[in-house]
C-alpha atoms as a PDB file:
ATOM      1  CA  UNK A   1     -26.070  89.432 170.694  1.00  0.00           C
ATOM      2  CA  UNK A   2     -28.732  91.644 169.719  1.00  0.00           C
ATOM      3  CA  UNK A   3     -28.120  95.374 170.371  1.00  0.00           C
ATOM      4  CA  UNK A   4     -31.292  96.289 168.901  1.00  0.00           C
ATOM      5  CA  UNK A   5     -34.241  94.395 168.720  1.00  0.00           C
ATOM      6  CA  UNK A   6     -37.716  95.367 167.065  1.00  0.00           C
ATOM      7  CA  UNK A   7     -40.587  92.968 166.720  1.00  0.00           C
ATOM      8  CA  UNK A   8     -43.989  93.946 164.926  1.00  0.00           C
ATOM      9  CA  UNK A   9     -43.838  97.161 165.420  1.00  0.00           C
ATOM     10  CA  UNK A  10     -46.830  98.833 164.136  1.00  0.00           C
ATOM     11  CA  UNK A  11     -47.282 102.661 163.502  1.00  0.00           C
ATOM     12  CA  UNK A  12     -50.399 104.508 161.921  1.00  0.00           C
ATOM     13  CA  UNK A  13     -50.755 108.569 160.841  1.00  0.00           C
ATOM     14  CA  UNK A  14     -54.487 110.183 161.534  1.00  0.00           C
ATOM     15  CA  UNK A  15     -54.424 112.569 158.524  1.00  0.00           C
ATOM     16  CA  UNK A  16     -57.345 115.530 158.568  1.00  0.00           C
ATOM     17  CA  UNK A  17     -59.186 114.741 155.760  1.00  0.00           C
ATOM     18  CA  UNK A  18     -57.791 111.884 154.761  1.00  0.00           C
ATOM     19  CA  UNK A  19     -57.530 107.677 155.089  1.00  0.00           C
ATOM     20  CA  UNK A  20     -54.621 107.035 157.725  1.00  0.00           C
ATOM     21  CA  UNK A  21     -51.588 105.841 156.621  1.00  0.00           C
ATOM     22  CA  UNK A  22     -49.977 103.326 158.154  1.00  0.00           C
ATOM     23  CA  UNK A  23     -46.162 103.684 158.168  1.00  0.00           C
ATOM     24  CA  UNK A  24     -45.056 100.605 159.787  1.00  0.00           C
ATOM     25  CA  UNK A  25     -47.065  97.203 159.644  1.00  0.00           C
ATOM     26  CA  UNK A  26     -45.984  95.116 162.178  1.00  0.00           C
ATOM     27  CA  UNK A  27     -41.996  95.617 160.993  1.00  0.00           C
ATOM     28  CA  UNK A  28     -39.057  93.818 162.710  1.00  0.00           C
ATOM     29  CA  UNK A  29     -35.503  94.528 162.951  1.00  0.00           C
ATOM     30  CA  UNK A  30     -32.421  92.935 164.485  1.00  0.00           C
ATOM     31  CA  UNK A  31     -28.919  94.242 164.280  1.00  0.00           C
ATOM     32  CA  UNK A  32     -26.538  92.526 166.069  1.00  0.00           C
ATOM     33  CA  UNK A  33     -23.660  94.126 168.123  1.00  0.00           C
ATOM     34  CA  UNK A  34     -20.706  95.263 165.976  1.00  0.00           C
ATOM     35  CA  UNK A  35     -20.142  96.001 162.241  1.00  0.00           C
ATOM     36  CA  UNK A  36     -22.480  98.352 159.997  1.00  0.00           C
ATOM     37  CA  UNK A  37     -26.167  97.613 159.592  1.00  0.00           C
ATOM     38  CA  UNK A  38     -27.648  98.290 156.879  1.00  0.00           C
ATOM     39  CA  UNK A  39     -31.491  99.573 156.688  1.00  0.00           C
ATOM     40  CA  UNK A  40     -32.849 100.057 153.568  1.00  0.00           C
ATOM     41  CA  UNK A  41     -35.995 101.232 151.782  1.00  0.00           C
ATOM     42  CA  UNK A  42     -37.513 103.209 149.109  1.00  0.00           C
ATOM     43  CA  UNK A  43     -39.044 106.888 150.258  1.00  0.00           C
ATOM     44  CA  UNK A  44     -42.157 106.199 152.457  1.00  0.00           C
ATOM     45  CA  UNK A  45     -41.093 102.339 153.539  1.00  0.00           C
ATOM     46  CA  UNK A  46     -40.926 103.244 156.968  1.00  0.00           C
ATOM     47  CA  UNK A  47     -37.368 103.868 157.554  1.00  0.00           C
ATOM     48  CA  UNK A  48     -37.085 107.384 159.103  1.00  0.00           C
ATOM     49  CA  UNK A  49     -40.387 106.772 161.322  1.00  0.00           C
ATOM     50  CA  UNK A  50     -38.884 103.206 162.718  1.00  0.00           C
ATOM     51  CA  UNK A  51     -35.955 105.309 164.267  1.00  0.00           C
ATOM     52  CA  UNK A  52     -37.951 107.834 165.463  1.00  0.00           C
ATOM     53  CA  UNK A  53     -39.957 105.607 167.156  1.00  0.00           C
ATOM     54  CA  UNK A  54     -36.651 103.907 168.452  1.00  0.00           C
ATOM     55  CA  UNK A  55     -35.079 107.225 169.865  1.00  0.00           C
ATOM     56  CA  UNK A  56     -38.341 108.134 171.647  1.00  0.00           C
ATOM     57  CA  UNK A  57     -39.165 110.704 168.879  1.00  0.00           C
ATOM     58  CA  UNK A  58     -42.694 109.287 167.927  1.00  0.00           C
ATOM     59  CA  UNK A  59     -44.896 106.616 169.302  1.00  0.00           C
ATOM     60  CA  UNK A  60     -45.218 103.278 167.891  1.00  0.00           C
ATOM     61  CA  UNK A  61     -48.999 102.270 167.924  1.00  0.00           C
ATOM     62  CA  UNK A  62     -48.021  98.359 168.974  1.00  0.00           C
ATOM     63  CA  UNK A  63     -44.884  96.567 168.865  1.00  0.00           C
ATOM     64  CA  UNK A  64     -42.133  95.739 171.225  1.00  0.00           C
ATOM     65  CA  UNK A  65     -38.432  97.735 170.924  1.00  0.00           C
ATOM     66  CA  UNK A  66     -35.520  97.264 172.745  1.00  0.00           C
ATOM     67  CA  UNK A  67     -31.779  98.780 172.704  1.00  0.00           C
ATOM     68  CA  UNK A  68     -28.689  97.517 174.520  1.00  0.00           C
ATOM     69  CA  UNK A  69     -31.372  95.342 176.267  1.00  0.00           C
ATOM     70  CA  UNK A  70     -33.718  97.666 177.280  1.00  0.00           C
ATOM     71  CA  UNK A  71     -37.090  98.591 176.290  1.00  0.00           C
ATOM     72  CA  UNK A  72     -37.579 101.631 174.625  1.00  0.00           C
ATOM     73  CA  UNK A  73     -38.826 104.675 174.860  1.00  0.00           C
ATOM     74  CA  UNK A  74     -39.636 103.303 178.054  1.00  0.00           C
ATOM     75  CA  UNK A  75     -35.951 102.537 179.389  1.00  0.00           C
ATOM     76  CA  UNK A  76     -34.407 105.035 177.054  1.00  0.00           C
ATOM     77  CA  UNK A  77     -32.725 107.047 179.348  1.00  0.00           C
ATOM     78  CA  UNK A  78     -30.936 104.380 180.724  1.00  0.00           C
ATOM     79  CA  UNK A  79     -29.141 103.764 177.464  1.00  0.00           C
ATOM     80  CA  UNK A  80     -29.512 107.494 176.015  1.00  0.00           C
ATOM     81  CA  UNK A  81     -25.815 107.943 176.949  1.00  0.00           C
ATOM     82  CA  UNK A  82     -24.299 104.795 174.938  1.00  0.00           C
ATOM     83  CA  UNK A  83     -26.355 106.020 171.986  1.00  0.00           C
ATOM     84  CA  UNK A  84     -25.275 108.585 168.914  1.00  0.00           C
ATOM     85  CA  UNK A  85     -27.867 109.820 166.452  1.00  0.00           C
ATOM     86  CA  UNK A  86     -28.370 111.602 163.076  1.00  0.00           C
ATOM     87  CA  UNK A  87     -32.009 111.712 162.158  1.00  0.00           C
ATOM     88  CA  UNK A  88     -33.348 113.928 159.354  1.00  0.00           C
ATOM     89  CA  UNK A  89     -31.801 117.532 159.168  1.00  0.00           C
ATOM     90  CA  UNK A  90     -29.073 118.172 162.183  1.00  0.00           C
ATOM     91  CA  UNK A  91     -30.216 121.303 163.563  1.00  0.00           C
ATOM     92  CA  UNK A  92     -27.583 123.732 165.160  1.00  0.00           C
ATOM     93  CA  UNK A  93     -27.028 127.497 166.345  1.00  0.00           C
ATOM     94  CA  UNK A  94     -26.390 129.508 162.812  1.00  0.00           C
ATOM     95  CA  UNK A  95     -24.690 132.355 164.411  1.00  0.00           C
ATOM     96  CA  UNK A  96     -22.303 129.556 166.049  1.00  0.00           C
ATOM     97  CA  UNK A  97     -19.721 128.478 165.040  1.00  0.00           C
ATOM     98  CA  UNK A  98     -19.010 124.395 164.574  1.00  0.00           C
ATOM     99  CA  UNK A  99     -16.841 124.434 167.526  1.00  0.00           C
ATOM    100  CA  UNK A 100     -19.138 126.623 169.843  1.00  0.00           C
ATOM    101  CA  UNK A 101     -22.394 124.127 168.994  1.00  0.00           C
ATOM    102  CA  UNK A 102     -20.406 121.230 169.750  1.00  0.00           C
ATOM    103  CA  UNK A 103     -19.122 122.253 172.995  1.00  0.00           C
ATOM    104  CA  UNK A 104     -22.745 123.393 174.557  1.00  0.00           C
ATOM    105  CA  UNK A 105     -23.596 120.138 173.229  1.00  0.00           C
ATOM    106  CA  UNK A 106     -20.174 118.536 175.570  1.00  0.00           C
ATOM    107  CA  UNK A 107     -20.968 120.704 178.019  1.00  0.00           C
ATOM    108  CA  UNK A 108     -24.596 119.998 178.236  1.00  0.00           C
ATOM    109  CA  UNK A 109     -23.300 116.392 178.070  1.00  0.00           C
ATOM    110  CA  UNK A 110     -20.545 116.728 180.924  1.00  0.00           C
ATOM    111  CA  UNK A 111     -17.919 115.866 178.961  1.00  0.00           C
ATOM    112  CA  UNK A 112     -14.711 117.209 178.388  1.00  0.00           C
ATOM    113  CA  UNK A 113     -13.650 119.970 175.326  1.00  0.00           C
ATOM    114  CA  UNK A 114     -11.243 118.010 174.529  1.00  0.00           C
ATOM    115  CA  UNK A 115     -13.440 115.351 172.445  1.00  0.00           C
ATOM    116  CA  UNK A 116     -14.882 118.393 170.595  1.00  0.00           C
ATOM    117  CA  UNK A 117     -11.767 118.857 169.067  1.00  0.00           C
ATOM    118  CA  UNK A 118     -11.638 115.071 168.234  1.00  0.00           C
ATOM    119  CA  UNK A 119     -14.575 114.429 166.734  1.00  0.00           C
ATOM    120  CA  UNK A 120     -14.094 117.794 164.308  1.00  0.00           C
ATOM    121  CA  UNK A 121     -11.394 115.701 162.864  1.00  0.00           C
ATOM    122  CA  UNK A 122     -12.598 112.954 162.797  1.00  0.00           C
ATOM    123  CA  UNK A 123     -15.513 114.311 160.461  1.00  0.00           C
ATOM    124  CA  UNK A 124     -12.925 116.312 158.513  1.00  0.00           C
ATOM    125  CA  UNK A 125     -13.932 120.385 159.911  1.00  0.00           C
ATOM    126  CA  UNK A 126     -11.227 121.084 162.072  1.00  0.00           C
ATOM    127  CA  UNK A 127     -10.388 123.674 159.315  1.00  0.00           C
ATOM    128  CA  UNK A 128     -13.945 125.261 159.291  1.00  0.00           C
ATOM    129  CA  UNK A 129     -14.692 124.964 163.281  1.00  0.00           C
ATOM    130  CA  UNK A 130     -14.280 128.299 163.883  1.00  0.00           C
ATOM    131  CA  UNK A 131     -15.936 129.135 161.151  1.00  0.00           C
ATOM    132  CA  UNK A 132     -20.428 130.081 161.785  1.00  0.00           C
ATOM    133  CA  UNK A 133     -22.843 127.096 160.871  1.00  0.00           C
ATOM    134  CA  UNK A 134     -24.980 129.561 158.604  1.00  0.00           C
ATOM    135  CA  UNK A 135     -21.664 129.762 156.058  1.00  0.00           C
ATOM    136  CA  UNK A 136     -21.641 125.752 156.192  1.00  0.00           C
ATOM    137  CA  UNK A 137     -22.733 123.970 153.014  1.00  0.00           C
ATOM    138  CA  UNK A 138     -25.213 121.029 153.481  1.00  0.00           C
ATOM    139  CA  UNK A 139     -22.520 118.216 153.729  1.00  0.00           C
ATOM    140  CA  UNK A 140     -20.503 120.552 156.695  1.00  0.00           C
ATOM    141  CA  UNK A 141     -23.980 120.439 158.147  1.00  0.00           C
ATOM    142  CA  UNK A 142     -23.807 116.869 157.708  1.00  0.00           C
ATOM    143  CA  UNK A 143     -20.601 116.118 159.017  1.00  0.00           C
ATOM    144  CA  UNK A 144     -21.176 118.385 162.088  1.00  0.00           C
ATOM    145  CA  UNK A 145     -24.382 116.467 162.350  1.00  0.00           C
ATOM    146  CA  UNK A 146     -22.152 113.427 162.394  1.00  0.00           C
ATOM    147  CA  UNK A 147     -19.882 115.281 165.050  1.00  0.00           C
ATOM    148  CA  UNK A 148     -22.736 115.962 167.560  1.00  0.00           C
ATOM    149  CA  UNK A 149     -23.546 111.890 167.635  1.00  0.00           C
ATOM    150  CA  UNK A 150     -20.157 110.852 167.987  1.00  0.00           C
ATOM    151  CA  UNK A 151     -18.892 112.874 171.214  1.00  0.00           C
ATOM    152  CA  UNK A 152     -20.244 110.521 173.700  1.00  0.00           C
ATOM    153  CA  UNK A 153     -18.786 107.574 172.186  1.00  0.00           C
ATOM    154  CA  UNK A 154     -21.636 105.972 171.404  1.00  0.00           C
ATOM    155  CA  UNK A 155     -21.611 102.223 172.170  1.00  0.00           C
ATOM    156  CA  UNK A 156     -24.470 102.160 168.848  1.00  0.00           C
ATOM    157  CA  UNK A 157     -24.688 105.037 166.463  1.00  0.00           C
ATOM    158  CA  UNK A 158     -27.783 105.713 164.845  1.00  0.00           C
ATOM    159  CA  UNK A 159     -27.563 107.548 161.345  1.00  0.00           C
ATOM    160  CA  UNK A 160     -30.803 108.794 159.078  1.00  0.00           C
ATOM    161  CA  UNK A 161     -29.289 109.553 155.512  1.00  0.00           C
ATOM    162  CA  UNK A 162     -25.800 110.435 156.799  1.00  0.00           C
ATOM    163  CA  UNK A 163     -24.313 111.159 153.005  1.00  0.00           C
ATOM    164  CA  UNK A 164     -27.041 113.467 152.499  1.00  0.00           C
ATOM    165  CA  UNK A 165     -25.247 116.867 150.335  1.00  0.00           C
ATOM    166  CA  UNK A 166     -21.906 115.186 150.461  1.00  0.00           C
ATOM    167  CA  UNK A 167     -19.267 115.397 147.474  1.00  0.00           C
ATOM    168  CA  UNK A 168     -18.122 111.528 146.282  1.00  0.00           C
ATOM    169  CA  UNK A 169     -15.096 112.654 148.059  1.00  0.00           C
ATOM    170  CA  UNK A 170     -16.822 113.711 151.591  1.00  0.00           C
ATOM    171  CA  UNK A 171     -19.027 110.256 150.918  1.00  0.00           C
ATOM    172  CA  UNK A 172     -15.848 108.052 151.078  1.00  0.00           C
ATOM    173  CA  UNK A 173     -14.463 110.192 154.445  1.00  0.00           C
ATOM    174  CA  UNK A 174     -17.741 109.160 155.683  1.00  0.00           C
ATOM    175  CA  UNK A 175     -17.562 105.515 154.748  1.00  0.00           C
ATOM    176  CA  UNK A 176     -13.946 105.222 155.791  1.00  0.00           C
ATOM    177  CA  UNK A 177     -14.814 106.926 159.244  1.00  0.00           C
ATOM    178  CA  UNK A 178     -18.019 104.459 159.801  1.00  0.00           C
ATOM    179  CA  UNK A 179     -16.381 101.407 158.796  1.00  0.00           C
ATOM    180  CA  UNK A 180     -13.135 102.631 161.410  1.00  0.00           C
ATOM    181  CA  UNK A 181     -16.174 102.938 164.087  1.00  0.00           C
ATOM    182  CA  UNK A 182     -17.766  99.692 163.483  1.00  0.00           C
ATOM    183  CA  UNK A 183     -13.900  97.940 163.367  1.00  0.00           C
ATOM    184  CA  UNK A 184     -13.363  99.857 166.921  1.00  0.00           C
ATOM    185  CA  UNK A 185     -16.468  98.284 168.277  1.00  0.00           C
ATOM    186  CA  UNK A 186     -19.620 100.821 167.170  1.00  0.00           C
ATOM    187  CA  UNK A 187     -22.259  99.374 166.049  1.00  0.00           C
ATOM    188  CA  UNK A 188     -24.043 101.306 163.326  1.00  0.00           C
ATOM    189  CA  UNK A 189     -27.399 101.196 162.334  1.00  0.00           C
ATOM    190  CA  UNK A 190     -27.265 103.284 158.965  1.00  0.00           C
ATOM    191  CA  UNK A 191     -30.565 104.299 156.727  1.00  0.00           C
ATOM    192  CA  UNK A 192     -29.510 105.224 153.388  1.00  0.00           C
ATOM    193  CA  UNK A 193     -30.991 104.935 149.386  1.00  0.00           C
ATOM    194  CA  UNK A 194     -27.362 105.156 147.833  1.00  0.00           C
ATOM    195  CA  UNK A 195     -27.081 101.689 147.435  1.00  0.00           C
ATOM    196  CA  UNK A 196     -23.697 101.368 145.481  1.00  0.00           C
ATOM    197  CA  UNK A 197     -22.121 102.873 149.057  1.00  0.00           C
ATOM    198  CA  UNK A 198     -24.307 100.669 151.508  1.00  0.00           C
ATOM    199  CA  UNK A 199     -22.567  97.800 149.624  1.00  0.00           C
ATOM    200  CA  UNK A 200     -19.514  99.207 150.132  1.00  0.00           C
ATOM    201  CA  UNK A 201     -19.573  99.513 153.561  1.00  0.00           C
ATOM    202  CA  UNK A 202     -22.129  97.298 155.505  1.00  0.00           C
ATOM    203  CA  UNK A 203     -21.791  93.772 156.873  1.00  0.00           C
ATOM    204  CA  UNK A 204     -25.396  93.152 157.186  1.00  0.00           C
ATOM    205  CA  UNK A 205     -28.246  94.751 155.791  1.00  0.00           C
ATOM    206  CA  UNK A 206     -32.743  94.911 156.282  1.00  0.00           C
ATOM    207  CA  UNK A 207     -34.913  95.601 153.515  1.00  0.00           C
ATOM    208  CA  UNK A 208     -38.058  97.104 154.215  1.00  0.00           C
ATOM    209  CA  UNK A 209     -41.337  97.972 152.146  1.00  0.00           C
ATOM    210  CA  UNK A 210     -44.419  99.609 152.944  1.00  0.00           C
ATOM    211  CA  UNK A 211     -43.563  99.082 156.097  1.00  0.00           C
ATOM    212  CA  UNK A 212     -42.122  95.402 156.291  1.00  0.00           C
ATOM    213  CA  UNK A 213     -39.457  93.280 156.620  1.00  0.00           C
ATOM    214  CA  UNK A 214     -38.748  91.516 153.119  1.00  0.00           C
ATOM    215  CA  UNK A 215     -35.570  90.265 153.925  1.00  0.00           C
ATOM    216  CA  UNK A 216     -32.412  90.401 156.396  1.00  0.00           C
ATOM    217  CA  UNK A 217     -28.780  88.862 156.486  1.00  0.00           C
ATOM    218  CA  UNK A 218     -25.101  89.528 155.467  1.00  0.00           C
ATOM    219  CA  UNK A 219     -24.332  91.717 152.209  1.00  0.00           C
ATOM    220  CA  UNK A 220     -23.365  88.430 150.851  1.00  0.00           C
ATOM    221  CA  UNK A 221     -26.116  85.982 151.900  1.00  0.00           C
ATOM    222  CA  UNK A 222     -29.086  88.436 150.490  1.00  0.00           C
ATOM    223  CA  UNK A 223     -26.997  89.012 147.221  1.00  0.00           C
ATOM    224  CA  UNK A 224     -26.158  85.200 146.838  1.00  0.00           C
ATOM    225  CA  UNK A 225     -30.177  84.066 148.077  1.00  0.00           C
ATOM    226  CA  UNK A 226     -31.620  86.901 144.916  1.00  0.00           C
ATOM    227  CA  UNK A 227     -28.885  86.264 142.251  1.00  0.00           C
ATOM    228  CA  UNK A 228     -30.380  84.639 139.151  1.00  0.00           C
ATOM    229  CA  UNK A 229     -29.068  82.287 136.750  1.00  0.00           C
ATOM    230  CA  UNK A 230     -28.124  84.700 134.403  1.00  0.00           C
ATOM    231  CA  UNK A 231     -23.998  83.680 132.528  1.00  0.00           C
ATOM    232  CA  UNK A 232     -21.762  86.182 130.385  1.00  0.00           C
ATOM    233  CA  UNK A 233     -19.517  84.388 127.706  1.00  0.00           C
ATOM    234  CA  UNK A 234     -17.260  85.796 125.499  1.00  0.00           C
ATOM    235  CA  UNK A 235     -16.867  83.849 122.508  1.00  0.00           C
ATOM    236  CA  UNK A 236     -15.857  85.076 118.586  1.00  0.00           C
ATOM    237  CA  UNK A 237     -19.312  85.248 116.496  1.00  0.00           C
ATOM    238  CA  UNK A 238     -22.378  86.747 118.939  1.00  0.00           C
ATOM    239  CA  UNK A 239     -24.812  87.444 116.563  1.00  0.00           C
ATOM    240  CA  UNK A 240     -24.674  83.838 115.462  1.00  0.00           C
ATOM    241  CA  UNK A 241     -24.075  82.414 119.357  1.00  0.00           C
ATOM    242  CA  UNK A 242     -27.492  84.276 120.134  1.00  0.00           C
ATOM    243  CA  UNK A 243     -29.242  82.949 117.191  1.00  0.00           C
ATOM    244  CA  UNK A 244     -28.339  79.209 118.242  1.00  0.00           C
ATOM    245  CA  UNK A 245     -28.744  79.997 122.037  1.00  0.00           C
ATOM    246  CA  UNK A 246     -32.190  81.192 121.162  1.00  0.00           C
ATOM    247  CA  UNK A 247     -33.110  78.464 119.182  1.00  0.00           C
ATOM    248  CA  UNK A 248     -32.268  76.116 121.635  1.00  0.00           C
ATOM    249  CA  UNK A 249     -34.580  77.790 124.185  1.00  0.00           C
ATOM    250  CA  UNK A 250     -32.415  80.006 126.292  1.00  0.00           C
ATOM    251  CA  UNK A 251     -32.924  83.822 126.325  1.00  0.00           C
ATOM    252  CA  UNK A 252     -29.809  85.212 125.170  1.00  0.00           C
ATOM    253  CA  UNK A 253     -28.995  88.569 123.640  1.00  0.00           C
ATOM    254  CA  UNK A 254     -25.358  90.530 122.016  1.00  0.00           C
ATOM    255  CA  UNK A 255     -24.494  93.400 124.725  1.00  0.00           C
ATOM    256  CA  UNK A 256     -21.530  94.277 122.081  1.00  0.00           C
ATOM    257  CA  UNK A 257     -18.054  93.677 123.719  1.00  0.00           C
ATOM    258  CA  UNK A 258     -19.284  92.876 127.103  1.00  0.00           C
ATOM    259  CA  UNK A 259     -19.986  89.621 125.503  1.00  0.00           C
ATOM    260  CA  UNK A 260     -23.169  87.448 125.014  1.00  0.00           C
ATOM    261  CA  UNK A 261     -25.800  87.456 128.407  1.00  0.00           C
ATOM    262  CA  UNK A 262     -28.235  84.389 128.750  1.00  0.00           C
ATOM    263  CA  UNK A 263     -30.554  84.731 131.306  1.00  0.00           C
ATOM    264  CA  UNK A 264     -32.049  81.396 132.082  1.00  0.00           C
ATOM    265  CA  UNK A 265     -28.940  79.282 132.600  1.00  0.00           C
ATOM    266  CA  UNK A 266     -29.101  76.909 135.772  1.00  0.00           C
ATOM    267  CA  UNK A 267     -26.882  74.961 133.902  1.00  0.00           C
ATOM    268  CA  UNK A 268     -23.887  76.477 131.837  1.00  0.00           C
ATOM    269  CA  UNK A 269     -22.869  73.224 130.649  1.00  0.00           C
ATOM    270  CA  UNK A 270     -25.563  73.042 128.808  1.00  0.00           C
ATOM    271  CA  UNK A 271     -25.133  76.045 126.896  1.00  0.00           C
ATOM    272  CA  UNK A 272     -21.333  75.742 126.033  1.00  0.00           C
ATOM    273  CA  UNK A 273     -23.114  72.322 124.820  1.00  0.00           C
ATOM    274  CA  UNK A 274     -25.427  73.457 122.533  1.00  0.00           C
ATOM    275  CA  UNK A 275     -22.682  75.918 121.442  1.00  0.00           C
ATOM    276  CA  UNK A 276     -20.273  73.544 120.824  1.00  0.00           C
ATOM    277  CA  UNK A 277     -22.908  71.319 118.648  1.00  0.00           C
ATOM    278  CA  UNK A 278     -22.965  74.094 116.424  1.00  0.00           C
ATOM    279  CA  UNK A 279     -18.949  74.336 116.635  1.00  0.00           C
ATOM    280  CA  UNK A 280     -19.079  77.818 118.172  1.00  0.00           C
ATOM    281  CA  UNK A 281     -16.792  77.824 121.286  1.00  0.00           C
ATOM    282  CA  UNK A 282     -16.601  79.634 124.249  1.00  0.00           C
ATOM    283  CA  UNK A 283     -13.626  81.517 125.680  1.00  0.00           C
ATOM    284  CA  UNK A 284     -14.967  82.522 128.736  1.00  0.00           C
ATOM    285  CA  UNK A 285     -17.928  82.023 130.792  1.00  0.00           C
ATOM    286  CA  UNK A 286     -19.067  84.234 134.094  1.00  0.00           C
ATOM    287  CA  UNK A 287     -22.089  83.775 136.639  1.00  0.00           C
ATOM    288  CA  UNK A 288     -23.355  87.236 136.746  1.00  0.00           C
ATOM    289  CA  UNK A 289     -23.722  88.153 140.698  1.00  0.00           C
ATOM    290  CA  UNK A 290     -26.715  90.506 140.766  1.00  0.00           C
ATOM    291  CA  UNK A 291     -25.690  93.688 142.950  1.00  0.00           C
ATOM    292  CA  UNK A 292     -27.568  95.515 145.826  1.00  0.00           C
ATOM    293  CA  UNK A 293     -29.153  97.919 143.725  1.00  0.00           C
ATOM    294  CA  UNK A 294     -31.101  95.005 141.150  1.00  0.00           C
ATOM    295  CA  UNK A 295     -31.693  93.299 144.946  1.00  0.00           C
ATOM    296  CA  UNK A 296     -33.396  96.113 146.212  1.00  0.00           C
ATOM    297  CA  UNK A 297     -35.389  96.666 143.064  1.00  0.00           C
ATOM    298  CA  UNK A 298     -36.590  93.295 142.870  1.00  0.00           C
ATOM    299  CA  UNK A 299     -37.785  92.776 146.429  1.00  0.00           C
ATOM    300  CA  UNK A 300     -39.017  96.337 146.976  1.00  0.00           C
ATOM    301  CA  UNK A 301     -41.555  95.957 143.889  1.00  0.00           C
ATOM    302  CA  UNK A 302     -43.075  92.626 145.554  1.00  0.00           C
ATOM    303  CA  UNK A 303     -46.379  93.965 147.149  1.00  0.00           C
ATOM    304  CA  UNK A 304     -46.826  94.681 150.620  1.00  0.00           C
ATOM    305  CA  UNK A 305     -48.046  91.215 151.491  1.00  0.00           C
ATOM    306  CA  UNK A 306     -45.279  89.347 150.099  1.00  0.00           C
ATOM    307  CA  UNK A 307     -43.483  87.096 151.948  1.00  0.00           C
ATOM    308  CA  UNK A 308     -40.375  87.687 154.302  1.00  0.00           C
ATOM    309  CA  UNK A 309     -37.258  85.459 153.088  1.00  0.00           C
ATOM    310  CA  UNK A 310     -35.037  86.383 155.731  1.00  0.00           C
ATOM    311  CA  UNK A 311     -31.668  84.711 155.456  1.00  0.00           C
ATOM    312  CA  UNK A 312     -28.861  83.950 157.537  1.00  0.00           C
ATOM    313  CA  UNK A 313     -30.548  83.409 160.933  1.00  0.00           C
ATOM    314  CA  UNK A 314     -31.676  87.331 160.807  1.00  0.00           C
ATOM    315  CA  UNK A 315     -35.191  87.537 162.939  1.00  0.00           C
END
């Protein structure tokens, strides 16, 4: 089931002065309930302004949205209350302390103070809470940010950069406290460019550009669909294994004691082959599984009218 659901959703800025821009060109998104979603994009793909447009922030020129079923903005107070967001910079009282902004927030939210002091440690403040927001460094502001979207117990969390300022150390408390949110039931729609953590932590992911869809699935499915054909071997003499590889056709070069990369192998067999005929021997031999970073690189250079190779039944 579909929690949220966004189908050519088009969205152009009138600049003064200037050619409009569109930000989204007829982009679609589908995360499905449970586990961490992924939504990825270089700076100025479209990202930020999609969820916007999904929390009733801006207006979507064309398109159709829906969350938890309904339509949005439209219906979005009907499903306002099942819904936590982050978007862009949290913005709080600064003579307030952490625990004073949260509970106007409960309060203004009729729910009990009790869940302020939950969510504080569940983001990892309770030790600052009493302390003002305008002392907080720009991960506490993050984490309080955090905070704020979690005290309803959101039924689907929205998040817009959440590891923006953080230490490596406050990133992993992050990770480890979305990943116990989606195992609990949360669904989380996260929109990040730190790739080596979105890997880490998300079950499916969407790859946008200039304001499309290029692909959609599992972590694993868009990693296995973009992986090349590119083998590591280990094997005693690389300077000489490269010469013969080359020679034979393949595009092979020495990365030192990481062993001996070829490229264009579809077929290992046949390079351990043409090794072998030249009686140098492999000792090992390793498909080399491109990551999410080279993924994102490759798809996000394709121009803005390329295709949309969505995998895994993602629509």
């Amino acid at each position: 089931m579909a929690v949220i659901e966004v189908q050519g959703v088009h969205k152009t800025y009138r600049r003064r002065g200037r050619p409009p821009k569109a930000a989204l060109d007829g982009l679609d998104l589908s995360v499905d309930e449970g586990g961490v979603h992924g939504f990825l994009g270089p700076n100025g793909s479209g990202k930020t302004t999609l969820l916007r447009c999904l929390m009733g922030l801006a207006r979507a020129d064309s398109g159709e949205m829906h969350m938890l079923g309904h339509a949005t903005p439209k219906a979005l107070p009907k499903v306002v209350g099942d819904v936590g967001s982050l978007l862009e910079s949290p913005a709080f009282f600064p003579p307030y302390s952490g625990r004073l902004n949260l509970s106007l927030l409960a309060t203004g939210q009729r729910l009990p103070r009790t869940r302020v002091d939950e969510v504080l440690e569940l983001v990892g403040l309770t030790d600052a809470a009493d302390d003002r927001v305008k002392g907080y460094s720009l991960g506490m502001r993050q984490r309080l940010g955090i905070a704020a979207a979690l005290l309803n117990r959101p039924l689907v969390l929205v998040l817009d950069e959440p590891s923006n300022g953080l230490d490596p150390a406050g990133m992993k408390e992050v990770r480890l406290l979305l990943r116990q949110l989606a195992d609990d039931g949360t669904t989380v729609l996260l929109s990040s460019h730190l790739l080596n953590e979105v890997q880490q932590i998300c079950d499916h992911v969407t790859i946008v550009s200039h304001g499309r869809r290029v692909t959609a699935g599992t972590v694993t499915e868009v990693l296995a669909t973009h992986t090349g054909t590119a083998v590591r071997l280990g094997i005693s003499d690389a300077p000489a294994a490269v010469q013969v590889l080359v020679a034979a056709g393949f595009a092979a070069r020495d990365e030192g004691g990481l062993g001996v990369v070829v490229d264009n192998a579809p077929d290992p067999a046949l390079v351990t082959k043409a090794l072998a005929d030249r009686q140098h021997y492999v000792s090992w031999l390793q498909p080399q599984q491109a990551d999410l970073e080279e993924v994102f690189l490759q798809l996000t250079a394709e121009p803005a009218a390329a295709s949309d190779p969505t995998v895994g039944g993602q629509s």
